[in-house]
Protein backbone atom coordinates (compact mmCIF):
# COMPACT_ATOMS: atom_id res chain seq x y z
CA UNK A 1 1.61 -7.52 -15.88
CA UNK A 2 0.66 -7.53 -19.09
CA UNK A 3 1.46 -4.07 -20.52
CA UNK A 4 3.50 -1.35 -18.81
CA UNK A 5 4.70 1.93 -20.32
CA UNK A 6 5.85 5.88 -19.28
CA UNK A 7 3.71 7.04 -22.91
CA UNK A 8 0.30 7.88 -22.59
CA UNK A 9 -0.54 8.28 -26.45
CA UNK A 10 1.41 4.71 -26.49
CA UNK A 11 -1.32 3.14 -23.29
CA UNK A 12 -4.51 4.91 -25.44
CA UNK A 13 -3.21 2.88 -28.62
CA UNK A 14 -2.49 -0.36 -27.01
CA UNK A 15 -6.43 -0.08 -25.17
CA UNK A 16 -7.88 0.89 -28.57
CA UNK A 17 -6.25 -2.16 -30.19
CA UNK A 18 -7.68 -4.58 -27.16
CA UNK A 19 -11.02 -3.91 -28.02
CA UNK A 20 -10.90 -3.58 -31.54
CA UNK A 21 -9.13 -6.89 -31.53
CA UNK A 22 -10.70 -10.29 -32.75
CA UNK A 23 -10.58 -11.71 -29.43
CA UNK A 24 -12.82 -10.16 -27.07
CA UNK A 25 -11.43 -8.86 -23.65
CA UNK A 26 -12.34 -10.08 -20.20
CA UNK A 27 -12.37 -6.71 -18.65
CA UNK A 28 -13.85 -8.28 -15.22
CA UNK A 29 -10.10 -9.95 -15.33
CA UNK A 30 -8.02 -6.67 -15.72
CA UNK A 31 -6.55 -4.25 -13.45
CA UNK A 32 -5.66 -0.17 -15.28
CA UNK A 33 -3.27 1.43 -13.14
CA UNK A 34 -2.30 5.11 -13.33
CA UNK A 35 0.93 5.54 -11.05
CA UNK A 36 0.97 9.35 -10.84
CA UNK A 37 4.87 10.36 -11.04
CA UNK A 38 6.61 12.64 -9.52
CA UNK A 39 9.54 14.78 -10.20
CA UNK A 40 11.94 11.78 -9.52
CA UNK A 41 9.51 9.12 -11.02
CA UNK A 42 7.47 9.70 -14.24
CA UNK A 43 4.05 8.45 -14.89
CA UNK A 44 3.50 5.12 -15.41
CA UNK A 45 0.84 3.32 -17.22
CA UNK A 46 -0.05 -0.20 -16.72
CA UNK A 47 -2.60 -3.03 -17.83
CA UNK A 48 -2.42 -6.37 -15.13
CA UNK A 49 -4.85 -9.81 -15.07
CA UNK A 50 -5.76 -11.17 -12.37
CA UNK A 51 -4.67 -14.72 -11.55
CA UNK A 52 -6.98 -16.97 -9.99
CA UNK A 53 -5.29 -18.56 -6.08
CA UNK A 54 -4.60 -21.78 -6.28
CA UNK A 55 -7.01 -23.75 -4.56
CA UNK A 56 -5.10 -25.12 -0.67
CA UNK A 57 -5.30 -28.52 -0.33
């Protein structure tokens, strides 16, 4: 996981700065997730890579 948080104004500024960075992004190597909340469990935001398996020998 790469970036996690309950804030949405907080996720919308941490996506804007990705792509207005000086790196580029490898989107093709991110997962968004929206975890809808519930009474009990807020909404959660969070930005994942994907890791590559490890090639079985």
């Amino acid at each position: 996981m790469v970036f996690e948080t309950q804030d949405r104004a907080e996720w919308q500024a941490y996506l804007r700065r990705l792509r207005a960075g000086p790196e580029p992004t490898d989107w093709s190597t991110t997962r968004a997730d929206t975890l809808c909340g519930r009474l009990a469990h807020p909404t959660t935001y969070r930005l994942s890579l994907f890791v590559p398996a490890r090639a079985s020998r």
